[in-house]
N, C-alpha and C. Protein backbone atom coordinates (compact mmCIF):
# COMPACT_ATOMS: atom_id res chain seq x y z
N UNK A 1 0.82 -1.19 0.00
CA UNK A 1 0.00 0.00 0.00
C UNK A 1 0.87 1.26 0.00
N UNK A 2 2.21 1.09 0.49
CA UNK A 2 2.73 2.60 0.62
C UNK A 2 3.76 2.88 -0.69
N UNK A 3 3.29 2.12 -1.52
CA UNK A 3 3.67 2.09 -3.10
C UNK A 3 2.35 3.01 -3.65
N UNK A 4 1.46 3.42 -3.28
CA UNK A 4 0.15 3.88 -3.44
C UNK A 4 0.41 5.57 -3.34
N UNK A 5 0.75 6.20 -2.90
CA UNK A 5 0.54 6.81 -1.46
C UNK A 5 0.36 8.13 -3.25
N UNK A 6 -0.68 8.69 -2.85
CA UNK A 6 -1.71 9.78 -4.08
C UNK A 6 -2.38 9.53 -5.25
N UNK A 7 -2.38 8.02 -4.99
CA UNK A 7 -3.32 7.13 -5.29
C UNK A 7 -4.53 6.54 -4.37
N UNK A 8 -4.65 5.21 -4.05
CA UNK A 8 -5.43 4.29 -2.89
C UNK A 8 -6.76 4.04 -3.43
N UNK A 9 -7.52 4.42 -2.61
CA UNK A 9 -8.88 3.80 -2.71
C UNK A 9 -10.23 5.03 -3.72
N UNK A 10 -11.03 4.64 -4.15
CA UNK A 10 -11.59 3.23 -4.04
C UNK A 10 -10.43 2.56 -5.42
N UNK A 11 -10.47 1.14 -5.32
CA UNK A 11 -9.98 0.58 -6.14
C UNK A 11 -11.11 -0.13 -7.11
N UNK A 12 -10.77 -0.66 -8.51
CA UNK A 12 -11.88 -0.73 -9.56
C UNK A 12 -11.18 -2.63 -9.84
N UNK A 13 -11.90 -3.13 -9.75
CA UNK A 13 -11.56 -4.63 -10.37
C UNK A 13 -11.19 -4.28 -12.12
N UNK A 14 -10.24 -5.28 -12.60
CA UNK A 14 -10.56 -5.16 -13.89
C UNK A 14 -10.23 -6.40 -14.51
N UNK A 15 -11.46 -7.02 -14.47
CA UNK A 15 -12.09 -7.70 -14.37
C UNK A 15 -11.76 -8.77 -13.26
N UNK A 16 -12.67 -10.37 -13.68
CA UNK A 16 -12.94 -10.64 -11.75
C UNK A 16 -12.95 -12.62 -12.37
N UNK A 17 -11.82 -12.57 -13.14
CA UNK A 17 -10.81 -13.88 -13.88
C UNK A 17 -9.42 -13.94 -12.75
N UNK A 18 -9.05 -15.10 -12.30
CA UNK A 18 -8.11 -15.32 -11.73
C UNK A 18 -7.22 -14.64 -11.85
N UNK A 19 -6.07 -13.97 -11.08
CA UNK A 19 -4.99 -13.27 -10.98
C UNK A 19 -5.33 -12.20 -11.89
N UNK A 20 -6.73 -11.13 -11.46
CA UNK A 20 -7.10 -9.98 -12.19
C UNK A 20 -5.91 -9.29 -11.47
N UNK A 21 -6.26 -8.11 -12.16
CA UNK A 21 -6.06 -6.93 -11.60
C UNK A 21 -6.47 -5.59 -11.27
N UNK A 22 -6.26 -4.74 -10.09
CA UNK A 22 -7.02 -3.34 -9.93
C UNK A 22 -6.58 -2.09 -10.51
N UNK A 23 -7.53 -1.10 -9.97
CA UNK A 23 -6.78 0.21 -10.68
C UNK A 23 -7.10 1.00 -9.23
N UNK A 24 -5.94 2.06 -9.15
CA UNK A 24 -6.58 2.43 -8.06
C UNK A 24 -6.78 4.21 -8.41
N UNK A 25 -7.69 4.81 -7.40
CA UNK A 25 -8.21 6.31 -7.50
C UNK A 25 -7.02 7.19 -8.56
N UNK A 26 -5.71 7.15 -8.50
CA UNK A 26 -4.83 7.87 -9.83
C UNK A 26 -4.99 7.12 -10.55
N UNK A 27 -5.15 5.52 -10.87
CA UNK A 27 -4.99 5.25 -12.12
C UNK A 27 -3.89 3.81 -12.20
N UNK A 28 -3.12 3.71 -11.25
CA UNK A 28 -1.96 2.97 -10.99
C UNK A 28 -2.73 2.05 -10.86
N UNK A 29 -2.06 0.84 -12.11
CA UNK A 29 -2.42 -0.52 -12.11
C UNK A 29 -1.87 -1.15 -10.64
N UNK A 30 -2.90 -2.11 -10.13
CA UNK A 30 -2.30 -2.75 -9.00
C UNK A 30 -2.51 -4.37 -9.57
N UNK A 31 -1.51 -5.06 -9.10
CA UNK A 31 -0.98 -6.53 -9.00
C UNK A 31 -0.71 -7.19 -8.07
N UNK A 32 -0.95 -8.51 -8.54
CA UNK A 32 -0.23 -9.56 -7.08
C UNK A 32 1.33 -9.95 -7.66
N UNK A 33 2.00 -10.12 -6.84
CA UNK A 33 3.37 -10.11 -6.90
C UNK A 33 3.35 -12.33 -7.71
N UNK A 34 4.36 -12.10 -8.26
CA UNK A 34 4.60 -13.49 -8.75
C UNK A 34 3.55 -14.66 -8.71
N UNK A 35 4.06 -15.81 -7.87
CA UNK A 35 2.69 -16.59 -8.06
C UNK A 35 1.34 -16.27 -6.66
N UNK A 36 1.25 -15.50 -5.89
CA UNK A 36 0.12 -15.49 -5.19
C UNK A 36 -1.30 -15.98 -5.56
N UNK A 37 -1.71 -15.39 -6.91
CA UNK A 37 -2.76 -16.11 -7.03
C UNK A 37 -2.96 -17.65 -7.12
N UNK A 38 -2.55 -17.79 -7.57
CA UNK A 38 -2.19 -19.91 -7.94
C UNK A 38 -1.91 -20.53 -6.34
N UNK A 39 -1.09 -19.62 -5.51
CA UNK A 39 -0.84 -20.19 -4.25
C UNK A 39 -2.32 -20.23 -3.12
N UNK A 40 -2.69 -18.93 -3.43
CA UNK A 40 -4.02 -18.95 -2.65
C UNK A 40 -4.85 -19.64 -3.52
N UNK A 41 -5.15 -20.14 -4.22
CA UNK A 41 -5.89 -20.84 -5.49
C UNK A 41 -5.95 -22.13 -4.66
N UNK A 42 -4.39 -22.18 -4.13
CA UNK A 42 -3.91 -23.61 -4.07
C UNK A 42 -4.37 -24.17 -2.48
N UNK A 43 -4.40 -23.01 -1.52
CA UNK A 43 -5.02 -22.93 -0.27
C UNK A 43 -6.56 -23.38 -0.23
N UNK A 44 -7.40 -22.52 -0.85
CA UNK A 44 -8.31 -22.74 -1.51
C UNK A 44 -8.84 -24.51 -1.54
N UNK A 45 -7.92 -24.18 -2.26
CA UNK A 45 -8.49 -26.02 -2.98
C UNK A 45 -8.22 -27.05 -1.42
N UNK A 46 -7.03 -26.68 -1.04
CA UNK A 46 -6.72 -27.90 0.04
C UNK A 46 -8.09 -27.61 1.33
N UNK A 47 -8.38 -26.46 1.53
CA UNK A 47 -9.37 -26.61 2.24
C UNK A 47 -10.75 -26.80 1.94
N UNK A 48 -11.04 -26.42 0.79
CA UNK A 48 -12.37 -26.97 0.43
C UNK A 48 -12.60 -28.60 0.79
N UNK A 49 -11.26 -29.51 0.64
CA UNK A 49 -10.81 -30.37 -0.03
C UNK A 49 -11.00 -31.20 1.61
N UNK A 50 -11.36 -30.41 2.38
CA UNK A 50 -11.11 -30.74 4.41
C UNK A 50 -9.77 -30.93 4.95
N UNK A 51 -8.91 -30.50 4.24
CA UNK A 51 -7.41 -30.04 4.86
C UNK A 51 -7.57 -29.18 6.08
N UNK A 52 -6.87 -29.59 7.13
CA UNK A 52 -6.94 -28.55 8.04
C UNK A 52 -5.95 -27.75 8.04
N UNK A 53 -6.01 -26.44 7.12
CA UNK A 53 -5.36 -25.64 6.71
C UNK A 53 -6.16 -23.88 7.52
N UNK A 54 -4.73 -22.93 8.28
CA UNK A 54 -5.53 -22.07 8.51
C UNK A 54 -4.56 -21.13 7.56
N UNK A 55 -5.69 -19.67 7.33
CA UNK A 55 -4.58 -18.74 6.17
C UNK A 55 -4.78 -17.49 6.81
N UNK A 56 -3.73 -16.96 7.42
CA UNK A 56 -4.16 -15.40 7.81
C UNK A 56 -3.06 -14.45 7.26
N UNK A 57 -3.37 -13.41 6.85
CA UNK A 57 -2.89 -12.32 6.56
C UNK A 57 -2.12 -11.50 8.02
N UNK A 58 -0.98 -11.31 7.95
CA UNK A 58 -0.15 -10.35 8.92
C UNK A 58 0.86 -9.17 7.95
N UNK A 59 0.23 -8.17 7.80
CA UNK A 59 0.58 -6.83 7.05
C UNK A 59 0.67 -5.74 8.43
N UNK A 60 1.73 -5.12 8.27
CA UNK A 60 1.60 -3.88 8.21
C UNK A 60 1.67 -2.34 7.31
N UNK A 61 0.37 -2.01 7.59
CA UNK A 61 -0.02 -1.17 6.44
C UNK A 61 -0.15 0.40 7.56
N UNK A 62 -0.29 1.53 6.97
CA UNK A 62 -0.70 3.05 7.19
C UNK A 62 -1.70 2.78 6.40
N UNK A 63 -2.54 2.25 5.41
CA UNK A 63 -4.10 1.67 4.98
C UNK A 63 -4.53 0.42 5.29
N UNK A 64 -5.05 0.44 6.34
CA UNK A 64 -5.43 -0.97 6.15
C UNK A 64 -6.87 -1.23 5.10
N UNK A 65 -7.93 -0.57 5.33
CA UNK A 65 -8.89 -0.50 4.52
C UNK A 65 -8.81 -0.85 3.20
N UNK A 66 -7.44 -0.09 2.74
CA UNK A 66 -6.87 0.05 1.11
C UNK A 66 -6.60 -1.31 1.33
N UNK A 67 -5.79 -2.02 1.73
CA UNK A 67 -5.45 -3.48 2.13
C UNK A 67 -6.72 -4.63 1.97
N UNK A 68 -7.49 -4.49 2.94
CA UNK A 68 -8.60 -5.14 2.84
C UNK A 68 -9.79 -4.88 1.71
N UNK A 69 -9.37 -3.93 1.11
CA UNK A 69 -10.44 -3.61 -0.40
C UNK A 69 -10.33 -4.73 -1.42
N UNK A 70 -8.49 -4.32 -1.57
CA UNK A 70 -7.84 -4.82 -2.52
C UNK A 70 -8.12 -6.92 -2.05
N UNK A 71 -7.77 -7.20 -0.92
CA UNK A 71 -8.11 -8.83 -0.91
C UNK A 71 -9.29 -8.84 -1.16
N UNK A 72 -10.32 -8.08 -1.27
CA UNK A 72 -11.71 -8.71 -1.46
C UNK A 72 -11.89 -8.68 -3.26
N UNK A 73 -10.82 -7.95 -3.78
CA UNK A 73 -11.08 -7.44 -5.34
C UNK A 73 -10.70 -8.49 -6.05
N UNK A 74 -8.98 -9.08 -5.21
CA UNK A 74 -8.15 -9.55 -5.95
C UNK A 74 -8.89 -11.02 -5.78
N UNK A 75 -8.78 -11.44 -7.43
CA UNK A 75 -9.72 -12.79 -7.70
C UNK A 75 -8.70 -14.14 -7.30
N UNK A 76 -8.82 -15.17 -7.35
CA UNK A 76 -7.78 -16.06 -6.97
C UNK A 76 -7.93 -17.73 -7.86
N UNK A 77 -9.00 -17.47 -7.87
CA UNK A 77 -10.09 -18.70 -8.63
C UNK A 77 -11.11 -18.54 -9.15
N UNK A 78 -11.78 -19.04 -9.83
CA UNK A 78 -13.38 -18.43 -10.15
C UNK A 78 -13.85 -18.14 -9.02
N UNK A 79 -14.67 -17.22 -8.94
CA UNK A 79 -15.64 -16.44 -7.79
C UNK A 79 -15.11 -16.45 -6.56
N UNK A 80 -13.49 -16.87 -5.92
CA UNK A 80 -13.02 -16.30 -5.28
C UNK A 80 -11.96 -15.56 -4.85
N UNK A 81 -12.00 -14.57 -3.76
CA UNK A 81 -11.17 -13.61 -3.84
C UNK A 81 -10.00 -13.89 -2.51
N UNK A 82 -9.13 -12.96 -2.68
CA UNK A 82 -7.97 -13.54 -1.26
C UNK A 82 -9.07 -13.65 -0.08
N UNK A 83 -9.37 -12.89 0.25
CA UNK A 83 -10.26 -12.58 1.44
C UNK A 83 -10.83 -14.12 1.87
N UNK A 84 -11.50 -14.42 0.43
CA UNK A 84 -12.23 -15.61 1.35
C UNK A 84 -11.68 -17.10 1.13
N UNK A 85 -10.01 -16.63 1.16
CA UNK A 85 -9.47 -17.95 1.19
C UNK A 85 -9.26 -17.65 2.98
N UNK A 86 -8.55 -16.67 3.34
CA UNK A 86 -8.71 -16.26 4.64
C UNK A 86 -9.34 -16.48 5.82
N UNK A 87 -8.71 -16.74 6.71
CA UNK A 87 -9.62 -18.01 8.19
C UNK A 87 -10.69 -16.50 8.19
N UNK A 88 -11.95 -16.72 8.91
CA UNK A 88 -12.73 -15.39 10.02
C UNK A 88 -11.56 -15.19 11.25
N UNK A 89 -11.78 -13.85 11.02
CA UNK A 89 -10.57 -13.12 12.19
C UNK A 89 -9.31 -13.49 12.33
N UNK A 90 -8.87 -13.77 11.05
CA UNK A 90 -7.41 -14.20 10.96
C UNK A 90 -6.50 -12.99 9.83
N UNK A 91 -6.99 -12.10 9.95
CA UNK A 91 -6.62 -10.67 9.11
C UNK A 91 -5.88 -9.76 9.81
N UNK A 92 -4.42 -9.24 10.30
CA UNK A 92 -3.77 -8.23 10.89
C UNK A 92 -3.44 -7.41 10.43
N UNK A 93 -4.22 -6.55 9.62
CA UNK A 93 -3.40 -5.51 8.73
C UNK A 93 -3.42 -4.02 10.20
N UNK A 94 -2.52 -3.63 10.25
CA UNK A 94 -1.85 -2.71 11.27
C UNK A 94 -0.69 -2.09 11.32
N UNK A 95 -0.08 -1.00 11.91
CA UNK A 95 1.02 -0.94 12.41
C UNK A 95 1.10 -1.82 13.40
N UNK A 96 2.86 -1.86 13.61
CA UNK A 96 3.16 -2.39 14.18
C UNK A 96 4.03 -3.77 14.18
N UNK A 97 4.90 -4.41 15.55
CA UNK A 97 6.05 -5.56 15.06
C UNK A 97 4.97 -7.00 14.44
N UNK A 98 5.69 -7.57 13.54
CA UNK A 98 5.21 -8.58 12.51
C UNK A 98 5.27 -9.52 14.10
N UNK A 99 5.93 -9.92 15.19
CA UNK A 99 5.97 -10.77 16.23
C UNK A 99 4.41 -10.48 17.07
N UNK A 100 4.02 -9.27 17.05
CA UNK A 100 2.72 -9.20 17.59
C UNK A 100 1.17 -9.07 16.46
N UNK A 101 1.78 -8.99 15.37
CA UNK A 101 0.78 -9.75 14.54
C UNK A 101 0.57 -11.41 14.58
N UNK A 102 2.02 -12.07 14.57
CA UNK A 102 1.60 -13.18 14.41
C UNK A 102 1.10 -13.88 15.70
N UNK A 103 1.25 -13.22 16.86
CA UNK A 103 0.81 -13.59 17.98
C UNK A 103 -0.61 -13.34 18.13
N UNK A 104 -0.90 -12.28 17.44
CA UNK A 104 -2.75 -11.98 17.52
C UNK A 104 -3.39 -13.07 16.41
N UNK A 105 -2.53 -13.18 15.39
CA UNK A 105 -3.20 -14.23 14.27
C UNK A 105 -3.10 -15.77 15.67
N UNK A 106 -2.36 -15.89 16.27
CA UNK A 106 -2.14 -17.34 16.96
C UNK A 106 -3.80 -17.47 18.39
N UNK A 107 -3.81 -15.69 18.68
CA UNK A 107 -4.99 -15.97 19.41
C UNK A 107 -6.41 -16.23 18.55
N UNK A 108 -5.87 -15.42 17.61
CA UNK A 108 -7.95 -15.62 15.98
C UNK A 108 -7.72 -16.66 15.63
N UNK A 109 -6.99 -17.75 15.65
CA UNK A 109 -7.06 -19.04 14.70
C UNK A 109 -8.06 -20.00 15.32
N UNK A 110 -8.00 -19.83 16.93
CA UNK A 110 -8.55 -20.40 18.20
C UNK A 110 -8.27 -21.61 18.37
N UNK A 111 -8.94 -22.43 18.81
CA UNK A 111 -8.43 -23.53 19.98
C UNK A 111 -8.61 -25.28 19.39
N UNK A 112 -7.65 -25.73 19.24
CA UNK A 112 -6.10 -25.57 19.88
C UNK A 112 -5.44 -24.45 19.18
N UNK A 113 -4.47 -24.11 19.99
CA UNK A 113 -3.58 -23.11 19.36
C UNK A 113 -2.77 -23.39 18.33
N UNK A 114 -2.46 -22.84 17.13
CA UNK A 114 -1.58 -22.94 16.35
C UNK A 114 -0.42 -23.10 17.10
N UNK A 115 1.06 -23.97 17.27
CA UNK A 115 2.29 -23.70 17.59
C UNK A 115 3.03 -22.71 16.35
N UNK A 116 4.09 -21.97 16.84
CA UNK A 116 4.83 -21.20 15.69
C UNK A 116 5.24 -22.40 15.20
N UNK A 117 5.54 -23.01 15.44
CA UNK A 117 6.51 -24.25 14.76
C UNK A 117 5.82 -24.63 13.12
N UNK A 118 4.19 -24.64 13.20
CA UNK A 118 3.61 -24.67 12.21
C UNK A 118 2.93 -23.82 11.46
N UNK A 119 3.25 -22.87 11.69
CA UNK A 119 3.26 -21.75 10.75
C UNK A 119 4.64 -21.21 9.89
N UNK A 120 3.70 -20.56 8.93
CA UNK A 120 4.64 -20.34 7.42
C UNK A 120 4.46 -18.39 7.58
N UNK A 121 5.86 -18.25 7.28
CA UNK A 121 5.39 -16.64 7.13
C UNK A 121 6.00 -16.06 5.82
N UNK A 122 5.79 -15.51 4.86
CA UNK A 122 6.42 -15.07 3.67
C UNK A 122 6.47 -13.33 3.69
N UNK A 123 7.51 -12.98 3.16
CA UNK A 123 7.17 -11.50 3.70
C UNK A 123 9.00 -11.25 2.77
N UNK A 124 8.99 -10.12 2.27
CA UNK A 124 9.79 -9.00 1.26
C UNK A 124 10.98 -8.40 1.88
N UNK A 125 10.45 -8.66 3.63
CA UNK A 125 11.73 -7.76 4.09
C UNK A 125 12.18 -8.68 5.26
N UNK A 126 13.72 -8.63 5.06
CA UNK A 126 14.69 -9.30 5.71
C UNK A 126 14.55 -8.63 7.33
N UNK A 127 13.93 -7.58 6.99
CA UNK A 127 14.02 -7.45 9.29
C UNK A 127 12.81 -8.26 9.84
N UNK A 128 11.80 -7.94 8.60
CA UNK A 128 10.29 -9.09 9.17
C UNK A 128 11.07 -10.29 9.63
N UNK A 129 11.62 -10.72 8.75
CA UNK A 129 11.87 -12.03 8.69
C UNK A 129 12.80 -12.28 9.75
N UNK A 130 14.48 -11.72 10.13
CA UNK A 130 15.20 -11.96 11.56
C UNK A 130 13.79 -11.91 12.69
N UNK A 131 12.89 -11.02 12.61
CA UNK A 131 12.01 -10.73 13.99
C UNK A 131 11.14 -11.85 13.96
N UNK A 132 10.76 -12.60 13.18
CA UNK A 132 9.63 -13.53 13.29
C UNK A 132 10.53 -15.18 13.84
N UNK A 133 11.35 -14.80 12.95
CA UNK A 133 12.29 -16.18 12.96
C UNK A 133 12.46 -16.55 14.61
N UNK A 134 12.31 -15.51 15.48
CA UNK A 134 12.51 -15.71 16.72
C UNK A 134 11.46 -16.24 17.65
N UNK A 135 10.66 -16.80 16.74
CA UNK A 135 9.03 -17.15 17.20
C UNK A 135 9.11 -18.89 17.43
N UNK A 136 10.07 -19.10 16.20
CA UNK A 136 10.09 -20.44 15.88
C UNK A 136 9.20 -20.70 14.50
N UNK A 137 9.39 -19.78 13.75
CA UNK A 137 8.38 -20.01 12.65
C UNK A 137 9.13 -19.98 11.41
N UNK A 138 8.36 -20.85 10.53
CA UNK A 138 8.96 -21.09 9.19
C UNK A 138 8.86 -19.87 8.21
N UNK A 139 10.07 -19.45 7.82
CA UNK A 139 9.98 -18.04 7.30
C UNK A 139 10.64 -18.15 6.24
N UNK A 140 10.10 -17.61 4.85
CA UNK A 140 10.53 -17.41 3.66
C UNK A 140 10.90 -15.71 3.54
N UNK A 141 11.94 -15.43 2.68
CA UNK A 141 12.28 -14.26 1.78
C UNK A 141 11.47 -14.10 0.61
N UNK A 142 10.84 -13.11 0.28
CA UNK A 142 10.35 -13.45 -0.82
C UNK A 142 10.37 -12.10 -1.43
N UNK A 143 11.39 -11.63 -1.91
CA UNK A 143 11.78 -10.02 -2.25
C UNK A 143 11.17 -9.83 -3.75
N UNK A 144 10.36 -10.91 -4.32
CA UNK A 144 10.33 -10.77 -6.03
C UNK A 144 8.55 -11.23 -5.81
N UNK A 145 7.93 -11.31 -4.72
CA UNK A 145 6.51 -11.98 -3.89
C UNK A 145 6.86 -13.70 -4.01
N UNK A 146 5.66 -14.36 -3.52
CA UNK A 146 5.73 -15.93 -3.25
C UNK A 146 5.95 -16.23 -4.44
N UNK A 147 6.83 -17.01 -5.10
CA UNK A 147 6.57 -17.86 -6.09
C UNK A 147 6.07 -19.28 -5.71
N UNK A 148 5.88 -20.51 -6.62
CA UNK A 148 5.49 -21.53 -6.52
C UNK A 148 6.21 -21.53 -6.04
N UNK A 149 7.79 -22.21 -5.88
CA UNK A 149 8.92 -22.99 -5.23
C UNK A 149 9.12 -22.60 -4.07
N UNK A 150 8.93 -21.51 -3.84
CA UNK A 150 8.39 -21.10 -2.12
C UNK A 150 7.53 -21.37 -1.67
N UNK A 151 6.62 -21.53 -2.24
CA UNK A 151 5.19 -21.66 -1.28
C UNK A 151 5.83 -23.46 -1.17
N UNK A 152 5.36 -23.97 -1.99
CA UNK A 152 5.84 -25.49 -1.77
C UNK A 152 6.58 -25.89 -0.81
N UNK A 153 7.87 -25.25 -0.62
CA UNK A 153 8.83 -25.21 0.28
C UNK A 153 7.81 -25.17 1.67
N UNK A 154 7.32 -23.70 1.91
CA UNK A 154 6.52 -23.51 3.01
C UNK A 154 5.39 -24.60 3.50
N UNK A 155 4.45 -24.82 2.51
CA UNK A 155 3.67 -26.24 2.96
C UNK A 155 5.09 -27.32 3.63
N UNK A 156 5.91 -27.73 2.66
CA UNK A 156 6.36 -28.43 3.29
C UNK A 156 6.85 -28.65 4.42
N UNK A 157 7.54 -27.44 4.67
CA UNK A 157 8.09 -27.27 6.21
C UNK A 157 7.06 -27.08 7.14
N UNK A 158 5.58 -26.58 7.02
CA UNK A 158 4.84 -26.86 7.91
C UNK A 158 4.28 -27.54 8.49
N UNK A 159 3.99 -28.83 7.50
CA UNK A 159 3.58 -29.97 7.60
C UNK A 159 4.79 -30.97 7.84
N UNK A 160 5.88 -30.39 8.14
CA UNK A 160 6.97 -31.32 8.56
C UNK A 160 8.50 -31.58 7.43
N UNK A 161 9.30 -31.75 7.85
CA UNK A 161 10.59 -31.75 7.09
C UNK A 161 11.77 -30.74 7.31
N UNK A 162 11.50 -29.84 8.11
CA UNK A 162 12.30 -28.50 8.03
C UNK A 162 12.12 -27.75 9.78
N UNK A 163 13.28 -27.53 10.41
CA UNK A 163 13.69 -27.43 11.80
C UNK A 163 12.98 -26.39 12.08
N UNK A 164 12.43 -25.77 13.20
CA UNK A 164 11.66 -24.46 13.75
C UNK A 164 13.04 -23.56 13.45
N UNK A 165 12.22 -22.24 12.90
CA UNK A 165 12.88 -21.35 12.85
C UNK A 165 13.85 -21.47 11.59
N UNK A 166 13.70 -22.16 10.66
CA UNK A 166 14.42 -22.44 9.33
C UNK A 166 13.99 -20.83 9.03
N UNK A 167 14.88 -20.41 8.18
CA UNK A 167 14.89 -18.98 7.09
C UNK A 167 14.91 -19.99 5.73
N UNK A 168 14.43 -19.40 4.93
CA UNK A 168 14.06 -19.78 3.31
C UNK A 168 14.65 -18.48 2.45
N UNK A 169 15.34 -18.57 1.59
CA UNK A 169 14.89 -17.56 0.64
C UNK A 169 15.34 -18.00 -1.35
């Protein structure tokens, strides 16, 4: 969002076909970074599917609104959008340290508790990533967004194969 900033909201779908894209109030095409759509596509499917899979968003944004527009716009599959690959109350868009997002995502997931151990975090910036890593959580680099070979990676290490607190990039 702070790639935005005299631009933002409202944002316009164009059109509402997998890995669309928006426009926002100046005009600035907005995108999902590499493979996101196909990955949440791919979330998607495993839980429809009765995977016990949870998916929450931990952003920090100065918009969150602009944030939460855009997941409800951005398409992922036919007729759905990030948003509703997304657990209920598993959304942190805020200021603030990525360690107390993922700790509020660990209280919305509810009971039993998620361990960090099995959670995946993907995120652009190398300080997110030293600060989370200290959780015990599986953490990818992803400076170019998720591609497939990351996300894969990430299922895998969540579901087992890869030590708490592994870094990915």
């Amino acid at each position: 969002m702070f790639e935005l900033w005299g631009g933002g909201a409202p944002f316009t779908q164009n059109g509402t076909q997998p890995n669309n894209t928006l426009t926002d109030s100046r005009g600035t095409r907005v995108h999902m970074l590499a493979d996101v759509a196909s990955s949440f596509a791919e979330l998607h499917r495993r839980k429809q599917a009765g995977e016990n899979i949870v998916v929450g968003i931990a952003s920090r944004s100065d918009e969150p609104t602009w944030a939460r527009e855009c997941l409800r716009k951005f398409v992922v599959a036919p007729g759905v959008s990030m948003m509703d690959v997304v657990d209920a109350g598993c959304c942190e868009i805020h200021k603030g340290s990525k360690i107390h997002h993922l700790k509020e995502l660990q209280k919305s997931a509810g009971e039993p508790t998620i361990p960090f151990e099995r959670m995946c975090f993907f995120d652009d910036d190398p300080y997110n990533i030293r600060d989370v890593t200290t959780l015990g959580v599986h953490c990818f680099l992803t400076p170019q967004g998720v591609t497939k070979a990351i996300f894969d990676s990430g299922l895998a290490a969540a579901f087992g194969g890869a030590k708490n607190g592994d870094v990915f990039d």
